[in-house]
Protein backbone atom coordinates (compact mmCIF):
# COMPACT_ATOMS: atom_id res chain seq x y z
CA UNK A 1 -41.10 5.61 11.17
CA UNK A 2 -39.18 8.99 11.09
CA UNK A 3 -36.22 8.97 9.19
CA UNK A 4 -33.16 11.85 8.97
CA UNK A 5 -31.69 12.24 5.70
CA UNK A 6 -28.46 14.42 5.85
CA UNK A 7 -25.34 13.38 3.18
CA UNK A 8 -22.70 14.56 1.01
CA UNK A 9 -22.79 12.06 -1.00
CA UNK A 10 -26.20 12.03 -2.63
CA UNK A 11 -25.50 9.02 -4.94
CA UNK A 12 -28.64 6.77 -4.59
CA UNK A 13 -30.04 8.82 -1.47
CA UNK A 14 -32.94 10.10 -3.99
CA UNK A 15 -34.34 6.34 -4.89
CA UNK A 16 -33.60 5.24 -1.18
CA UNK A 17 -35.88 8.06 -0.03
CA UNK A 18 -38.89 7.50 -2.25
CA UNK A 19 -38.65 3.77 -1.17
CA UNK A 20 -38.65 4.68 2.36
CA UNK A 21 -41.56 7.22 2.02
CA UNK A 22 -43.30 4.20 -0.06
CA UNK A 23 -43.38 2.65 3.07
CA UNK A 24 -45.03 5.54 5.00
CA UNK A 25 -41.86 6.71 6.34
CA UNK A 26 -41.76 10.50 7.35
CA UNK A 27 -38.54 12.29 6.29
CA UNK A 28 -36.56 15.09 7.95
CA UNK A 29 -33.66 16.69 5.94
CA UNK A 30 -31.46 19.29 5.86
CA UNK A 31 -29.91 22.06 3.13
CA UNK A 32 -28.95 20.60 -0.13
CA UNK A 33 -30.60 17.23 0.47
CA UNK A 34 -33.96 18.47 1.45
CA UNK A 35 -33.33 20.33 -1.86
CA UNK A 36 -32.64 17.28 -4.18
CA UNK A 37 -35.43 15.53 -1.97
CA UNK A 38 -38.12 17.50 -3.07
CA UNK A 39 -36.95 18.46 -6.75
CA UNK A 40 -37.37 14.78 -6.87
CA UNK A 41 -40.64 14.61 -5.47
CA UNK A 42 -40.55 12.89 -2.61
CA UNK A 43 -42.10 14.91 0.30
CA UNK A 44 -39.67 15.83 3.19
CA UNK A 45 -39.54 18.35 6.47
CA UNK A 46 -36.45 20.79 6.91
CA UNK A 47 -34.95 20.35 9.97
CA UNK A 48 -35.63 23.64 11.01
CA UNK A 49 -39.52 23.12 10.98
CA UNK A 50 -38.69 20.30 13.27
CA UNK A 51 -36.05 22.03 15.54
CA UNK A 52 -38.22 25.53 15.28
CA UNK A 53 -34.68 27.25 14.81
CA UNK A 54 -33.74 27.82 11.30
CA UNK A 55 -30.34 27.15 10.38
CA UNK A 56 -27.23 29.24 11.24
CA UNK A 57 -23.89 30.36 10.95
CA UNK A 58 -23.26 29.59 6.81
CA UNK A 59 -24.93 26.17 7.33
CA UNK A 60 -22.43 24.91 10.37
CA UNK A 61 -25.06 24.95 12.93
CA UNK A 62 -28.57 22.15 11.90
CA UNK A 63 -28.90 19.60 13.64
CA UNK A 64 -27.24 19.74 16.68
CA UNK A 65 -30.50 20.86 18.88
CA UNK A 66 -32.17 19.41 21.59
CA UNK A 67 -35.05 18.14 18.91
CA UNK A 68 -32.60 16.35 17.10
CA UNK A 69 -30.32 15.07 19.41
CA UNK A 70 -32.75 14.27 22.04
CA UNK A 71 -35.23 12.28 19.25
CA UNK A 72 -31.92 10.12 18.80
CA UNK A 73 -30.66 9.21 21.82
CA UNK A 74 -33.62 8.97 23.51
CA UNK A 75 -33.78 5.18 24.76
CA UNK A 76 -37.32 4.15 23.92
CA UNK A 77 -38.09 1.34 27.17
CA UNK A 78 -36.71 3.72 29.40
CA UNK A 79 -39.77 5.77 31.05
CA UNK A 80 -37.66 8.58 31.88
CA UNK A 81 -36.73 9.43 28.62
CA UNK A 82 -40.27 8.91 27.14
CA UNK A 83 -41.67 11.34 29.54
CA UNK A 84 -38.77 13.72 29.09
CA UNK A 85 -39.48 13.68 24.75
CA UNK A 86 -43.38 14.29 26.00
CA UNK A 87 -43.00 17.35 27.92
CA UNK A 88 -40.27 18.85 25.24
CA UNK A 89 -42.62 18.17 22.77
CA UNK A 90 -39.77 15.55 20.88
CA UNK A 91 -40.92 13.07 18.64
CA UNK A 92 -38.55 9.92 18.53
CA UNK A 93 -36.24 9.75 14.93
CA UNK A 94 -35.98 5.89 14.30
CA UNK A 95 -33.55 6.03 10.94
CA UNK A 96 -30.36 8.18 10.35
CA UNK A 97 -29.15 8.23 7.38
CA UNK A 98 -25.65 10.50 7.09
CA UNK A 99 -22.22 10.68 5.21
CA UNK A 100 -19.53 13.44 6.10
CA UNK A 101 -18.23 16.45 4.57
CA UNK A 102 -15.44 15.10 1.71
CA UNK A 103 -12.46 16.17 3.83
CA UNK A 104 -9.91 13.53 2.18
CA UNK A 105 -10.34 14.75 -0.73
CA UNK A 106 -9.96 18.04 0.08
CA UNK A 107 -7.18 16.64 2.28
CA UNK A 108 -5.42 15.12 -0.81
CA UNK A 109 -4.44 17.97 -2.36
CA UNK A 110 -1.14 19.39 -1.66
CA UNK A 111 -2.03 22.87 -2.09
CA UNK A 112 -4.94 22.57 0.43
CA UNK A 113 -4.65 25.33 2.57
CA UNK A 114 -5.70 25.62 6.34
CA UNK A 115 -9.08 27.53 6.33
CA UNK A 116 -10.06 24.99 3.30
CA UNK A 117 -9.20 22.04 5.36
CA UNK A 118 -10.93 23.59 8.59
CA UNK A 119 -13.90 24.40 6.85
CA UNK A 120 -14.20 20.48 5.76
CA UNK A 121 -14.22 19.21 8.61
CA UNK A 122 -17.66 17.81 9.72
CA UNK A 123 -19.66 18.54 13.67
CA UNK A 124 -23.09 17.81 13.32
CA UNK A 125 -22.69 14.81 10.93
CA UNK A 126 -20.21 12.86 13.24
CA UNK A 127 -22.42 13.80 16.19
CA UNK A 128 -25.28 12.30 14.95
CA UNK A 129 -23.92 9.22 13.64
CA UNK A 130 -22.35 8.21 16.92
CA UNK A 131 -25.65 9.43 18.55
CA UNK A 132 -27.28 6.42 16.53
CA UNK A 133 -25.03 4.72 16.71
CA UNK A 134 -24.92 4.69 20.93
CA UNK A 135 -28.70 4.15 20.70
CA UNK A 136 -27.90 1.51 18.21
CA UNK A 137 -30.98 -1.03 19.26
CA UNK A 138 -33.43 1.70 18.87
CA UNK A 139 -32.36 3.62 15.89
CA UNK A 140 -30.79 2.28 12.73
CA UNK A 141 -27.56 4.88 11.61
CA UNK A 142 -27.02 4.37 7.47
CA UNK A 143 -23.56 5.77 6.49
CA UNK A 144 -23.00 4.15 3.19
CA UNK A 145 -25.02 4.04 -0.04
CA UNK A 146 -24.50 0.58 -0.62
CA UNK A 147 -26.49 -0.72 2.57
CA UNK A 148 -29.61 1.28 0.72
CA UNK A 149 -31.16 -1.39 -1.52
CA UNK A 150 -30.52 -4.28 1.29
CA UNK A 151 -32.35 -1.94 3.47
CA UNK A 152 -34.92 -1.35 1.65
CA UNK A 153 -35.19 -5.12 0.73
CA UNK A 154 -35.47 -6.00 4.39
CA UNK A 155 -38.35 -3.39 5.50
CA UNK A 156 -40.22 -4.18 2.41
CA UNK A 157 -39.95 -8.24 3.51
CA UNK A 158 -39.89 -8.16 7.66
CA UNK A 159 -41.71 -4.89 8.01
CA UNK A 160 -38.74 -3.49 10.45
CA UNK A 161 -34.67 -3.93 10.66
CA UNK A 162 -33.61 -6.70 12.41
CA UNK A 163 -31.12 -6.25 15.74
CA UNK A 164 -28.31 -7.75 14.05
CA UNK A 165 -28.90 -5.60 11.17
CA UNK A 166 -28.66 -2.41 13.36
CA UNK A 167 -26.14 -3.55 14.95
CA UNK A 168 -23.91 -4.52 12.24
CA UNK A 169 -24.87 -0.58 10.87
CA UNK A 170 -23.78 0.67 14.39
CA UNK A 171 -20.63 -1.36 13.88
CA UNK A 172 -19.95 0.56 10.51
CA UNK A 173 -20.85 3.90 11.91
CA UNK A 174 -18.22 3.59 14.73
CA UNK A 175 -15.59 2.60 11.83
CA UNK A 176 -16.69 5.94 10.03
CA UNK A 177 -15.88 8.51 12.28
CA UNK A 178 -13.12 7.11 13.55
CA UNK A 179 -11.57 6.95 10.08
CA UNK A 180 -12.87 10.44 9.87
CA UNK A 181 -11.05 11.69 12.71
CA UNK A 182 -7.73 9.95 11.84
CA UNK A 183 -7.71 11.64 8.78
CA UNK A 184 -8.11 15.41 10.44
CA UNK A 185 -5.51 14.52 12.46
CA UNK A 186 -2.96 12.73 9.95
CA UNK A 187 -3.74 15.88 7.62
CA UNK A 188 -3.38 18.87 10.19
CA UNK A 189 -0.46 16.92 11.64
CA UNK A 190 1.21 18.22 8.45
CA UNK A 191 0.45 21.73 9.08
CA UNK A 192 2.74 24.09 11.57
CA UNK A 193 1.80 27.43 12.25
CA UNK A 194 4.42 29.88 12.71
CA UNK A 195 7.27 27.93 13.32
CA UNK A 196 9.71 25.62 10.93
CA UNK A 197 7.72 23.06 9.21
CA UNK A 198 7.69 19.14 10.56
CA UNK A 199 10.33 17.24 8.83
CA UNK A 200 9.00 14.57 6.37
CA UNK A 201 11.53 12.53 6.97
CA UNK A 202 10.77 12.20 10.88
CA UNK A 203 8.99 9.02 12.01
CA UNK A 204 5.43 10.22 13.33
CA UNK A 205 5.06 10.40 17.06
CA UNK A 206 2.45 7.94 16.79
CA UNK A 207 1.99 4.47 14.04
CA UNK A 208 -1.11 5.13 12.30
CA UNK A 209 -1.89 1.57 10.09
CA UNK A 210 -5.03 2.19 8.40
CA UNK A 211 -5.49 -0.41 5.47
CA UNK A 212 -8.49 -1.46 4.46
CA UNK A 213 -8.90 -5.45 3.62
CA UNK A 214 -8.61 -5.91 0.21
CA UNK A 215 -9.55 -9.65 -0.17
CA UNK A 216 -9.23 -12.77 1.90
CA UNK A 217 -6.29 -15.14 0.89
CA UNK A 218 -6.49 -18.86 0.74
CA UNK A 219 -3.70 -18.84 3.90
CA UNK A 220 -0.79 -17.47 4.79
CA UNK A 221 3.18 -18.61 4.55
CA UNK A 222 1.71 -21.89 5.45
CA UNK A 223 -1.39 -23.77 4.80
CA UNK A 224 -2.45 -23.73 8.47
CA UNK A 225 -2.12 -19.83 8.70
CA UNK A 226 -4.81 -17.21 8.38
CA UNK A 227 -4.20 -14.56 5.87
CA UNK A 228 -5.56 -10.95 3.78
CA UNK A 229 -4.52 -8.43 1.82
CA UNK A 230 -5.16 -4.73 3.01
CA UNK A 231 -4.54 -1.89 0.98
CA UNK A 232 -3.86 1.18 1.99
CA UNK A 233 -4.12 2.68 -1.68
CA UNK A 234 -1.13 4.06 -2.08
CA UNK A 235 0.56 3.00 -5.63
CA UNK A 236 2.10 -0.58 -5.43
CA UNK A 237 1.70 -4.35 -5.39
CA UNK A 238 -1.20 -4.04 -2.94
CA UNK A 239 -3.33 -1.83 -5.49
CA UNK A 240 -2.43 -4.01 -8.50
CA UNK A 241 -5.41 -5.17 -10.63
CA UNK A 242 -4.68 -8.87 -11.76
CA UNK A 243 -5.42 -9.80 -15.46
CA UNK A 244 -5.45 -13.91 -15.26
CA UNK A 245 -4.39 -16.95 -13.19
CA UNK A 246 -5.40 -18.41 -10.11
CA UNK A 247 -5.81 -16.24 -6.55
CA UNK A 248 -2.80 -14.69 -5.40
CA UNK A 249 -1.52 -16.28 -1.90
CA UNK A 250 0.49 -14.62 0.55
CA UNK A 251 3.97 -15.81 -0.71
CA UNK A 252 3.08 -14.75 -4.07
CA UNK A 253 2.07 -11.22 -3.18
CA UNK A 254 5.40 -11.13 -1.15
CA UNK A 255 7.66 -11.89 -4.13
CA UNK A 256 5.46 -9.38 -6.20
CA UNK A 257 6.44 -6.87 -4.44
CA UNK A 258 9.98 -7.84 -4.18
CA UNK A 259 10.40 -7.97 -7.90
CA UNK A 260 8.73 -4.92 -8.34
CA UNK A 261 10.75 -3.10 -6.28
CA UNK A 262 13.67 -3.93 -7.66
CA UNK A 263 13.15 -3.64 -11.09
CA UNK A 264 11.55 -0.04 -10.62
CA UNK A 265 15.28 0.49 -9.78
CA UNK A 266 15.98 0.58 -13.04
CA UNK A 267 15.44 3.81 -15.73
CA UNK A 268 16.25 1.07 -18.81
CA UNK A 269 14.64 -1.63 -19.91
CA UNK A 270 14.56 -4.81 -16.78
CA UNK A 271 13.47 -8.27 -15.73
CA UNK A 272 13.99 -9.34 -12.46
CA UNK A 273 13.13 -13.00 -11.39
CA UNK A 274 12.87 -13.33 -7.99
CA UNK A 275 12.47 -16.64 -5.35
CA UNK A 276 11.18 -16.25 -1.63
CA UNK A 277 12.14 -12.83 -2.24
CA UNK A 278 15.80 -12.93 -3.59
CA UNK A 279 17.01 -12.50 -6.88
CA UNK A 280 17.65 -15.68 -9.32
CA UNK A 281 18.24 -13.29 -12.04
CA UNK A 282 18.28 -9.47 -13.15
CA UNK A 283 19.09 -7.93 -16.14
CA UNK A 284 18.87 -4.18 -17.55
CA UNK A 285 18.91 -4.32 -21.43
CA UNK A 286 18.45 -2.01 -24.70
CA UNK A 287 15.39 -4.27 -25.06
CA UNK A 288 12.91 -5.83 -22.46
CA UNK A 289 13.25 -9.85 -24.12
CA UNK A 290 17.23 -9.27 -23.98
CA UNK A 291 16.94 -8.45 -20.46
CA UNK A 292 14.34 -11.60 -19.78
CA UNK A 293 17.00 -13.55 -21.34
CA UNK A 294 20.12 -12.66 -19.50
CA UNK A 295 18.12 -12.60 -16.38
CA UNK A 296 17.26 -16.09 -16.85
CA UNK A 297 20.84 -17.27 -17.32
CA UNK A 298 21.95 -16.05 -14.22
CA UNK A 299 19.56 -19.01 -12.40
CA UNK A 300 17.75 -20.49 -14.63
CA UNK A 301 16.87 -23.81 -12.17
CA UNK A 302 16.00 -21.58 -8.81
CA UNK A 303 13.43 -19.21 -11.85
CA UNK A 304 11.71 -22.36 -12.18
CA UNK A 305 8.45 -21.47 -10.29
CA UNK A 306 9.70 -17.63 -9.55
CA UNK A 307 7.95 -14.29 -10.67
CA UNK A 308 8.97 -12.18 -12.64
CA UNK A 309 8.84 -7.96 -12.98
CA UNK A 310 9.14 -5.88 -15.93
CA UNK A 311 9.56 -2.28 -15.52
CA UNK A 312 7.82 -1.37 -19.00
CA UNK A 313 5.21 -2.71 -21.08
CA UNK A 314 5.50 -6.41 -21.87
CA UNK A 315 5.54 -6.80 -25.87
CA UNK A 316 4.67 -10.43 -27.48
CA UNK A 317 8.22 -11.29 -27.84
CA UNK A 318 9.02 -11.01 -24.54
CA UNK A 319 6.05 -12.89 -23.73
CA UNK A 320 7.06 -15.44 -26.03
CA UNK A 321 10.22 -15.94 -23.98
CA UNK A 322 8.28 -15.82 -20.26
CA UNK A 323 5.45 -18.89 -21.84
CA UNK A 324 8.56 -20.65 -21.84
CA UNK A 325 9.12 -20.83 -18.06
CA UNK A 326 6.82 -22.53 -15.11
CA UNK A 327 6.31 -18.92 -13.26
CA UNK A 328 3.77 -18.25 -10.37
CA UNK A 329 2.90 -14.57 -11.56
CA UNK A 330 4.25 -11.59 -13.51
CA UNK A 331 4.09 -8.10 -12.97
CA UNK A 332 4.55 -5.00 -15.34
CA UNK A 333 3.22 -1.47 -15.85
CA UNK A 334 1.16 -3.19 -18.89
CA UNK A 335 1.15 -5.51 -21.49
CA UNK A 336 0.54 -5.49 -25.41
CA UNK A 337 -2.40 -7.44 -26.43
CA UNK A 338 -0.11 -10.09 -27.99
CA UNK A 339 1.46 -10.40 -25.02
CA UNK A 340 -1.84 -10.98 -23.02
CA UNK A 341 -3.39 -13.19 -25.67
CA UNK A 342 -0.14 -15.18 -25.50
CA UNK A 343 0.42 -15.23 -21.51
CA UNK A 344 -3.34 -15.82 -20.72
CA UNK A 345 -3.32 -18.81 -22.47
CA UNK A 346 -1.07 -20.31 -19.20
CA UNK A 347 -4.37 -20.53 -17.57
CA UNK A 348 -3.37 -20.65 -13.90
CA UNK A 349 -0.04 -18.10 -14.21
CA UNK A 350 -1.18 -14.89 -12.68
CA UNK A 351 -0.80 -11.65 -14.46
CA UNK A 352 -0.69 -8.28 -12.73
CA UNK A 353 -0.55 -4.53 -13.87
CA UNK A 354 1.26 -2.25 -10.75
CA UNK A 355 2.22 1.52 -10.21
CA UNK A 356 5.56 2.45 -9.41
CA UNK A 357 5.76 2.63 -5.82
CA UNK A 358 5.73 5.71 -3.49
CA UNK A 359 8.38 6.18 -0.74
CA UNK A 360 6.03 5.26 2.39
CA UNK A 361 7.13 3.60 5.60
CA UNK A 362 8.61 0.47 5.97
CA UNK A 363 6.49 -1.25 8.89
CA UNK A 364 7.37 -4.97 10.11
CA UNK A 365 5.46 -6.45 13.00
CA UNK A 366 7.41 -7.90 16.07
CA UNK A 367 6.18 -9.46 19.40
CA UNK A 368 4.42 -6.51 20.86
CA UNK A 369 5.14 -3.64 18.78
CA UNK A 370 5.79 -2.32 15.03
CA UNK A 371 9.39 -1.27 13.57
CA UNK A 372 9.05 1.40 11.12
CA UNK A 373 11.67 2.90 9.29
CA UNK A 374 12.00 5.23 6.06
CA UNK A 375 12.38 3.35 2.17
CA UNK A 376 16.10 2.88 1.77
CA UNK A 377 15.98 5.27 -1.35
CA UNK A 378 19.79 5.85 -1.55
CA UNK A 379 21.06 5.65 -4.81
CA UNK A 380 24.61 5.71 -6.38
CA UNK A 381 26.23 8.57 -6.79
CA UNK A 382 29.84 7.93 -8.78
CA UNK A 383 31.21 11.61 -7.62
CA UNK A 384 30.54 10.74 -4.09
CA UNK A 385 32.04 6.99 -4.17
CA UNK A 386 35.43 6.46 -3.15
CA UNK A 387 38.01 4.14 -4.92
CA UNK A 388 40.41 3.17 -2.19
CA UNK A 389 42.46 1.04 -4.60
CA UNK A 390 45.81 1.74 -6.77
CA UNK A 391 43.21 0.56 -9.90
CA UNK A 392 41.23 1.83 -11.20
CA UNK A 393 37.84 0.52 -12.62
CA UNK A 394 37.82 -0.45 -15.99
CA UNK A 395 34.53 1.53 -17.81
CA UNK A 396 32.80 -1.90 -18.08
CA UNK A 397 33.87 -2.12 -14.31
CA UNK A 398 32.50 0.97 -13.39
CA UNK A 399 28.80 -0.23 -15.62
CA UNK A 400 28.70 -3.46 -14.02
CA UNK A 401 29.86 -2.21 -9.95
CA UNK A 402 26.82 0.76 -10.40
CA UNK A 403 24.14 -2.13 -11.59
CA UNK A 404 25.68 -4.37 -9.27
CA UNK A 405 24.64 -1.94 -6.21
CA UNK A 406 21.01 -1.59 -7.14
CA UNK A 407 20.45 -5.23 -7.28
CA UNK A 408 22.57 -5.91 -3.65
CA UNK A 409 19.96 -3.59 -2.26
CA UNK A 410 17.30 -6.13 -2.91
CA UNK A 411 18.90 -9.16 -1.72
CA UNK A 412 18.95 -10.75 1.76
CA UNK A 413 21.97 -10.26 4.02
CA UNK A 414 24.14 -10.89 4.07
CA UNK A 415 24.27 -10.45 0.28
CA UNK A 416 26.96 -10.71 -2.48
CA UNK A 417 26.09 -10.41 -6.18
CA UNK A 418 28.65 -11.02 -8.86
CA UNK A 419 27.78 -9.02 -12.28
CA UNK A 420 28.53 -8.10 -15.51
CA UNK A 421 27.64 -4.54 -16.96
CA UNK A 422 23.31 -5.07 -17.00
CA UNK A 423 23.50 -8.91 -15.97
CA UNK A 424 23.74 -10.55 -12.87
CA UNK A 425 25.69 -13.49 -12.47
CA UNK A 426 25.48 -15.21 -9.61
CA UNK A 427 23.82 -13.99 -6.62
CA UNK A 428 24.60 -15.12 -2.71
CA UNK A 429 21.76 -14.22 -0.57
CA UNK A 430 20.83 -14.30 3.70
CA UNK A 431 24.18 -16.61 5.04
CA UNK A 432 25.20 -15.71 8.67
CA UNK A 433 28.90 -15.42 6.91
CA UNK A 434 29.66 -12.93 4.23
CA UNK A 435 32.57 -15.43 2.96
CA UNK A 436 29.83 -18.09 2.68
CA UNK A 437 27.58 -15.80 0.32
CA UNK A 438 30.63 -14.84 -1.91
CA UNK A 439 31.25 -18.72 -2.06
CA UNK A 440 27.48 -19.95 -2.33
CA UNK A 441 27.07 -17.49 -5.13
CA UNK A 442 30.26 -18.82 -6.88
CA UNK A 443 29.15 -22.52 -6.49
CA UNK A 444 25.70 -21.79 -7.51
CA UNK A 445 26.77 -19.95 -10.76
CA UNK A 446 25.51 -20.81 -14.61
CA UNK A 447 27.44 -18.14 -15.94
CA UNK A 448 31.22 -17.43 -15.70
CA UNK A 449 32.47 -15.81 -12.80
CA UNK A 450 35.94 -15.30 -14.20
CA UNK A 451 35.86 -11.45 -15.16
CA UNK A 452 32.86 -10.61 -12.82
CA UNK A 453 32.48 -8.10 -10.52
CA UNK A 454 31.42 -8.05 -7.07
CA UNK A 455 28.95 -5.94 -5.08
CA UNK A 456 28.45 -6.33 -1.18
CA UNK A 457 25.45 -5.04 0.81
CA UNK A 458 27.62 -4.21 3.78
CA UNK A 459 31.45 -3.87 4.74
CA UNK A 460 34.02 -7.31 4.57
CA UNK A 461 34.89 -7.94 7.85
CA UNK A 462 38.02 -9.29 6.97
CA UNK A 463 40.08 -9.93 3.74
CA UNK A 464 38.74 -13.71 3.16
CA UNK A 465 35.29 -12.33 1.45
CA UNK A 466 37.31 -10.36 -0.98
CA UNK A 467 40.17 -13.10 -1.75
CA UNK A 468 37.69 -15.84 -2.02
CA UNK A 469 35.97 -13.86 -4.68
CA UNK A 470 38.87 -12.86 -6.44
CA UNK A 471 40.06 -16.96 -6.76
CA UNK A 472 36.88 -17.23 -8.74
CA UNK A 473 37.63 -14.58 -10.57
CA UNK A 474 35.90 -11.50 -9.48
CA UNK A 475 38.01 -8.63 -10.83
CA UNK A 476 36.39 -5.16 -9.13
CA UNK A 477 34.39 -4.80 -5.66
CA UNK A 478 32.41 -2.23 -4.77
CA UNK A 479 31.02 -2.36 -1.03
CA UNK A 480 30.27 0.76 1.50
CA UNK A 481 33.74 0.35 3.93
CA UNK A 482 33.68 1.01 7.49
CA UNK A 483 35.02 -1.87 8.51
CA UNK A 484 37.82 -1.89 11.79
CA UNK A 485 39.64 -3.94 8.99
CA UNK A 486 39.02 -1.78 6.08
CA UNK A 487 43.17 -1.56 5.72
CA UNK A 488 43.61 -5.04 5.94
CA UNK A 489 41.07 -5.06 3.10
CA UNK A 490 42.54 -2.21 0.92
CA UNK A 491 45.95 -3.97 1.07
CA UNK A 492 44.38 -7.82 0.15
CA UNK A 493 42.68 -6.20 -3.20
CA UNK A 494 45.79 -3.86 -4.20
CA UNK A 495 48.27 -7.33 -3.46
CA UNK A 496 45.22 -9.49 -6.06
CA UNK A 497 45.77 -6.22 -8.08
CA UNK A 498 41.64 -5.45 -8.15
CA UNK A 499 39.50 -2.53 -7.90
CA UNK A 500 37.67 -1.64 -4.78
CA UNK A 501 34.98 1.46 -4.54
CA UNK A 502 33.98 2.84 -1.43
CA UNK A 503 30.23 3.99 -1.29
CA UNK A 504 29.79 4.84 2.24
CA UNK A 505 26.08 3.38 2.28
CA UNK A 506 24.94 0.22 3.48
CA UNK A 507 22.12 -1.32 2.21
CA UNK A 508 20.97 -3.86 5.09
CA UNK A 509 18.24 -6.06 3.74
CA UNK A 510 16.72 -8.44 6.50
């Protein structure tokens, strides 16, 4: 058995090698690993003793020779080819074992610059993994350290690797390089030579969705769906290590990441409670159990069975508060250890510690295609907001319209949310009408609505949004206009004698 050893990544390829030449194996290598190879003992041939052509051009050109190449591919039943390796004087290679230059890493940097990217980027490895991996039922193509000791285990027990065992390697192999490759391209995509820069804010020209599975979930929405997690690990939900409780499903990750989004809205202390994915409560408080609290009053029978986000670390008396209520899961940046030690003892609620997420694509599958779209990251600016009535906000107005509009954002349309300066109220999420939210959210409320204010995701159509809210009280609006009707509007707040801002941005959440 003739083996090539050529990695990167030497972690484990020392031990793997000895085992393999412990079972008469003959070993090729190649620079640095022929190097490591034979400081630890293990007896190896360069390359170029087998290629009779010593290595070139700063290291770029090895393997890729006839020797090489043609020992690979070579298809061992076929007479052809055995008479061709004869007369060349080839001797058939029956293991390749290979991982590629580190380009993503050198790729993550932001100051990477062209000729250090360039230089990264892997020929010979990438040419003879998929060279195995073509010849896949002759020669078995290793491109990750963990498959070493199951290797091993197998030649040491059946003498040779199975066909499903090369096979599943070839499988693997394939998956490398064309990660490889996706990454060059996704990097140098970034690069323009000459010319202005790409925007960052353009979609790409192509949807590139590479996630790797993260775990298998029980199902999906419903029992009799399939489901998984992928990650692309980027911060977020997806990346979030869970401290305690049962498996997360599908509907739980979905809130997750719901909550957390919303609550990383806020630079103060927050709790946000959320239900398939709408608010029942949010609060922004001078401390994080104050917030839990008023959160909870806004809805405290739809935060039966919610989750819950906290945008700092979760101290004991907060957790105090949160033992309280049947949740499905919690997530924070962290948690004391009285908190833990007092949540962990609700065996089955499911604890998890996020990152603040990065602005990435929003991507939603449809019937034969993707949507993706940029993170609506528009925030409120008071200089740039318009008030279009002949009042004037109150302060406490102005405090409870500017929380009002970061929690709309996260709401279903159409969505209404009446608040208070740091609490919500009552919130009217995903009706076909936007009178019927104002009014849903009005029925629905716990806390007073008289003195409230109101903030709507998109324009009233017509007055009847507006005046509905005002009869139950609402005393301030803040929406982004545009309406056809915007006058007719104006004119029903200044006859109620209410405050109305302008913002100009719509925050559409379907």
């Amino acid at each position: 058995m003739k083996v090539l050893i050529s990695v990167t990544d030497k972690t484990g390829v020392a031990d793997f090698a000895r085992g393999l030449a412990a079972l008469g194996a003959e070993l090729i290598s190649t620079g640095g690993t022929a190097r490591l190879l034979r400081e630890s003992g293990i007896p190896v041939r360069d390359v170029s003793e087998v290629t009779g052509f010593p290595e070139m051009l700063d290291g770029r050109v090895k393997t890729m020779h006839p020797k090489i190449t043609g020992a690979i591919l070579a298809l061992r039943d076929n007479p052809e080819h055995a008479a061709a390796l004869a007369e060349h004087g080839i001797e058939p290679i029956d293991v390749v074992v290979v991982n590629l230059y580190a380009f993503e890493k050198i790729a993550a940097r932001a100051d990477a610059k062209l000729e250090d990217l360039i230089e990264n980027i892997d020929i010979g490895g990438p040419t003879m993994i998929r060279s195995a991996a073509k010849n896949w039922q002759d020669v078995a193509i290793v491109t990750s350290a963990s498959d070493y000791a199951p290797l091993l285990d197998e030649l040491r027990t059946a003498g040779a690797l199975s066909r499903e065992t090369k096979w599943r390697l070839a499988q693997a192999a394939f998956k490398t390089t064309a990660e490889y490759d996706r990454a060059i391209s996704n990097r140098l995509a970034l690069i323009s030579l000459g010319g202005p820069a790409p925007a960052t804010e353009e979609l790409p020209s192509t949807l590139d969705i590479r996630a790797a599975r993260r775990m298998s979930l029980r199902y999906g929405e419903n029992p009799h769906q399939h489901a998984a997690l992928y990650a692309t690990g980027a911060p977020g939900i997806a990346g979030a290590e869970q401290l305690n409780g049962k498996e997360l499903s599908y509907n739980n990750l979905v809130d997750l990441d719901a909550c957390w989004q919303l609550v990383c809205e806020f630079s103060g202390p927050a709790a946000a409670i959320i239900k398939h994915t709408n608010p029942a409560g949010c609060a922004e408080q001078p401390t994080l159990v104050e917030a839990y609290r008023k959160a909870l009053e806004c809805d405290p029978v739809s935060a039966f069975g919610g989750v819950i986000g906290f945008n700092t670390e979760v101290d004991e008396e907060t957790a105090a508060e949160v033992a309280k209520l049947f949740a499905e899961a919690v997530a924070a940046p962290s948690y004391s250890e009285g908190a833990l030690k007092i949540l962990k003892a609700k065996k089955n609620l499911r604890l998890v510690v996020a990152t603040k997420p990065a602005d990435a694509l929003v991507v939603k599958s449809i019937s034969g295609g993707y949507l993706a779209q940029s993170v609506d990251t528009a925030t409120f600016d008071r200089a740039t907001a318009l008030v279009q009535t002949e009042r004037q906000p109150t302060a406490e107005e102005w405090v409870a319209l500017e929380f009002g509009w970061k929690v709309v954002k996260h709401v279903k349309s159409n969505a209404i949310v009446y608040t208070r300066a740091g609490q919500t109220v009552a919130v009217g999420a995903g009706q076909m009408s936007r009178v019927d939210s104002v009014n849903i959210a009005a029925m629905k409320a716990h806390l007073p609505v008289a003195g409230s204010v109101v903030a709507s995701d998109a324009f009233f159509p017509f007055p009847d949004g507006l005046e509905q809210a005002v009869k139950h009280g609402a005393t301030a609006f803040i929406q982004p206009g545009g309406s056809v009707k915007d006058a007719d509007v104006i004119a029903a707040a200044n006859r109620l004698g209410v405050a109305m801002v302008f913002t100009g941005v719509r925050h559409f959440r379907h």
